[in-house]
C-alpha atoms as a PDB file:
ATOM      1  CA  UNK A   1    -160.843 170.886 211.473  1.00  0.00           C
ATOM      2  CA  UNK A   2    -163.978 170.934 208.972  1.00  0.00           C
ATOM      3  CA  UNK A   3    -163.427 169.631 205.512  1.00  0.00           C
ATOM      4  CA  UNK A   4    -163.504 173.001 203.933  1.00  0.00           C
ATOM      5  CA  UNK A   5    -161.038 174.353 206.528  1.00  0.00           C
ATOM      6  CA  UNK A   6    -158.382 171.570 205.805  1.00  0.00           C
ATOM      7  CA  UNK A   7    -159.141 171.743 201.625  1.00  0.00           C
ATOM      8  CA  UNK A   8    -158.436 175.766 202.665  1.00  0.00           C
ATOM      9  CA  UNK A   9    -155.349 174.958 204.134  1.00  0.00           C
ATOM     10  CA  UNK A  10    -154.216 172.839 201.642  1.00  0.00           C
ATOM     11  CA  UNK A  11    -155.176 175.354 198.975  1.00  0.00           C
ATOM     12  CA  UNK A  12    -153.292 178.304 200.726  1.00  0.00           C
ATOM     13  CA  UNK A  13    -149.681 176.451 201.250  1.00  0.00           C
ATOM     14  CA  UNK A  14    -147.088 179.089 200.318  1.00  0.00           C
ATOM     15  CA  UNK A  15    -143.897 180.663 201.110  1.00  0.00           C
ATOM     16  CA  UNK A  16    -142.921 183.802 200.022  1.00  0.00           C
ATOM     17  CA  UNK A  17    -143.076 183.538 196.354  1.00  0.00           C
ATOM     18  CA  UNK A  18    -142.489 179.728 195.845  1.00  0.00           C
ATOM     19  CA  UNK A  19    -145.963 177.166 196.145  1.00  0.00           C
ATOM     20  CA  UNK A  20    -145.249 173.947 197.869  1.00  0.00           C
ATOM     21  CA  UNK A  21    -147.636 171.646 200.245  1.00  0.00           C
ATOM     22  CA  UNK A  22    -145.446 170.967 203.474  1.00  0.00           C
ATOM     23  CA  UNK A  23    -145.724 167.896 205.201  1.00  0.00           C
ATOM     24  CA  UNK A  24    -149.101 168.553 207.258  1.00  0.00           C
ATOM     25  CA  UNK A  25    -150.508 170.134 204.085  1.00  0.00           C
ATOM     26  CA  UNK A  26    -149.799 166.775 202.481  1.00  0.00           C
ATOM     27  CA  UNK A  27    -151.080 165.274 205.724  1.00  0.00           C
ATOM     28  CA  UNK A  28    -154.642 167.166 205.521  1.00  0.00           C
ATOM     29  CA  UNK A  29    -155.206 166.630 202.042  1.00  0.00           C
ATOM     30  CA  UNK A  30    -154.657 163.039 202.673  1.00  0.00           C
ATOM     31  CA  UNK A  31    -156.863 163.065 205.502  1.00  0.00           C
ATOM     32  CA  UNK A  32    -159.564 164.990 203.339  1.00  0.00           C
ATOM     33  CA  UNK A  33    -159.354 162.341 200.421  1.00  0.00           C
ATOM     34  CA  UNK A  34    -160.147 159.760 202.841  1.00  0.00           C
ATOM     35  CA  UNK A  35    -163.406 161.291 204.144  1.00  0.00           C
ATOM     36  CA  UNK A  36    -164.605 161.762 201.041  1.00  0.00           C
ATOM     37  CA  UNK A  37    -163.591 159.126 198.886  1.00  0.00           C
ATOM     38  CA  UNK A  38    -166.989 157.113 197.593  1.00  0.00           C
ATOM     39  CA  UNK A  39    -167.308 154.109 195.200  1.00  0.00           C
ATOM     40  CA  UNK A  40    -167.729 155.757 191.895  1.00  0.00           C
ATOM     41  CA  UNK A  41    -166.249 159.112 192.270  1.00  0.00           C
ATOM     42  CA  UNK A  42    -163.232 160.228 190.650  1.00  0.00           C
ATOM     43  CA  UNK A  43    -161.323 163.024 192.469  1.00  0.00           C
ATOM     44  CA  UNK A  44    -158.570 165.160 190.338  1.00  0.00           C
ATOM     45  CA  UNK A  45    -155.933 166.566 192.961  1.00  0.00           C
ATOM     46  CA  UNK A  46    -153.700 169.481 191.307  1.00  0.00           C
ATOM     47  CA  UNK A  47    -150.381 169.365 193.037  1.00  0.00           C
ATOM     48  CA  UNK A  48    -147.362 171.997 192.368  1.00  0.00           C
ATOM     49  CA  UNK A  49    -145.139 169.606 191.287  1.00  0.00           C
ATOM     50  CA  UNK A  50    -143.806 166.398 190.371  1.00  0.00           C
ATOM     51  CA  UNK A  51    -142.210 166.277 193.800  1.00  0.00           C
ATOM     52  CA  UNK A  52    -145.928 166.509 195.658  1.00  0.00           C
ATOM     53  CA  UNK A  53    -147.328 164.038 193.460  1.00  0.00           C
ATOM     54  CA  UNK A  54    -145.068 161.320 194.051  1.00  0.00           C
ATOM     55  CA  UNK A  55    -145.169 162.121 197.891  1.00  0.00           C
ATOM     56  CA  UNK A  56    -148.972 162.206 198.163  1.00  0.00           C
ATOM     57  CA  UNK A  57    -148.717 159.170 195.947  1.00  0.00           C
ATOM     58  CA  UNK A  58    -146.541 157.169 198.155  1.00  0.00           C
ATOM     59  CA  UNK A  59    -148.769 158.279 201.658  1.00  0.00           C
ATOM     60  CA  UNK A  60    -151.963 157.721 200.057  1.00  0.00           C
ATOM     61  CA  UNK A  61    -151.023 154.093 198.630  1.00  0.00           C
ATOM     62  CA  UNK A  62    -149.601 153.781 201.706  1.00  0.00           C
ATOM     63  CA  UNK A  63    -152.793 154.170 203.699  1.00  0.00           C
ATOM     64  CA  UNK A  64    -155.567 154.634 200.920  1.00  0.00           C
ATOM     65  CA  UNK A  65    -159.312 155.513 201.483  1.00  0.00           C
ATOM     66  CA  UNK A  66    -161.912 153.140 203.023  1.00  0.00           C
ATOM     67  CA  UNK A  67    -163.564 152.668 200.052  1.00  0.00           C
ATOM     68  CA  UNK A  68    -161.545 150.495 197.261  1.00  0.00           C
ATOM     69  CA  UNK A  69    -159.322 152.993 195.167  1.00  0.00           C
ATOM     70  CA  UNK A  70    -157.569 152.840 192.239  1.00  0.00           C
ATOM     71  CA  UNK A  71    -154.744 155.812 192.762  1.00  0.00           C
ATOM     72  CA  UNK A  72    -153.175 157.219 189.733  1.00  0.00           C
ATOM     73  CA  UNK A  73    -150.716 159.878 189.228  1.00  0.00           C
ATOM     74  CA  UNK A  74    -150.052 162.489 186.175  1.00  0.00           C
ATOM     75  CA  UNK A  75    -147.634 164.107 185.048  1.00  0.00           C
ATOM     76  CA  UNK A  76    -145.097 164.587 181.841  1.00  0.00           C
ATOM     77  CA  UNK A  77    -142.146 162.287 183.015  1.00  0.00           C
ATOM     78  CA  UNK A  78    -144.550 158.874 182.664  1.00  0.00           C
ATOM     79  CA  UNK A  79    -144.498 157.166 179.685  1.00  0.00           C
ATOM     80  CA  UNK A  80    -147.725 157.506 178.021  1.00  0.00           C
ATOM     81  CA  UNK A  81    -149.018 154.193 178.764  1.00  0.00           C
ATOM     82  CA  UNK A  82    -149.009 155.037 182.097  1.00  0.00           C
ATOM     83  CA  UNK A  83    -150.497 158.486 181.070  1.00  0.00           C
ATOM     84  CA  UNK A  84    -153.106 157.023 179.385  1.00  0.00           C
ATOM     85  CA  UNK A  85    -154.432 154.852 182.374  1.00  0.00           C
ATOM     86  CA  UNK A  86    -156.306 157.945 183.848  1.00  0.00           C
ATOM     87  CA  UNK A  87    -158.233 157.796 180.899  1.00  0.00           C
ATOM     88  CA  UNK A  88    -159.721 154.410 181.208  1.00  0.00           C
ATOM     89  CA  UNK A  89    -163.028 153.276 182.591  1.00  0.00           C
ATOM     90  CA  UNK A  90    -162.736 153.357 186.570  1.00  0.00           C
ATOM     91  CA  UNK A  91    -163.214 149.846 187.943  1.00  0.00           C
ATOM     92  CA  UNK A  92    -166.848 149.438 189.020  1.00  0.00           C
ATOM     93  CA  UNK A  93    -167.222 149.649 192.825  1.00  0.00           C
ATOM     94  CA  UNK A  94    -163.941 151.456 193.393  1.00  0.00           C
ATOM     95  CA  UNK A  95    -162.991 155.432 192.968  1.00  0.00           C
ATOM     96  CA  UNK A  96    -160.274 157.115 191.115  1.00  0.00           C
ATOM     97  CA  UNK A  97    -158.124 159.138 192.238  1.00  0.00           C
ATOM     98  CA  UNK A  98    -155.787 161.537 190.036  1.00  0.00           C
ATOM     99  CA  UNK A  99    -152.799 163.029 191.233  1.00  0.00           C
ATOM    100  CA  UNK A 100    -151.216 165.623 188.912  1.00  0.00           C
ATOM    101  CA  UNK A 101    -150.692 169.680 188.454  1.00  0.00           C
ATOM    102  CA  UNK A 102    -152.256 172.121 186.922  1.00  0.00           C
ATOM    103  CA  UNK A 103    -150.773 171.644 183.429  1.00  0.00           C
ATOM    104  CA  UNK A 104    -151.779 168.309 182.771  1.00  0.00           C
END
């Protein structure tokens, strides 16, 4: 699928009532970062959860973007210091990519 179609996709993830990104939602948006990943672009993801974030966390260290990443996730359960890393300069050459929800 097209880039839009997959971000779509990704976007639309629900059942019934309850938001969640299944495991080929996770998949696509994985597959989407990696396309578009570039050298000094920083890319916020918003997730649904805690849950999400650590499991697109894990896949995407796992098997990051072409381009040299640094890979960062947010979210109220990290101790600030970790927290505050998003915040920093990215390192030149490489993108950033934040992984959080929609109240961070």
């Amino acid at each position: 699928p097209g880039l839009w179609q997959v971000a779509n996709h990704c976007n639309n993830a629900k059942v019934g009532s309850d938001t969640f990104l299944s495991s080929t939602s996770q998949s696509l948006l994985e597959e989407l970062l990696r396309r578009i990943a570039k050298p000094g672009n920083c890319y916020v993801v918003f997730l649904p959860g805690l849950g999400e974030i650590e499991g697109v966390y894990q896949r995407i260290s796992a098997k990051p973007p072409d381009c040299p990443s640094t890979i960062l996730p947010l979210h109220s359960l990290l101790p600030n210091k970790e927290q505050d890393k998003v915040m920093r300069p990215m390192v030149p050459g490489h993108c950033k990519i934040v992984l959080t929800t929609n109240i961070a």
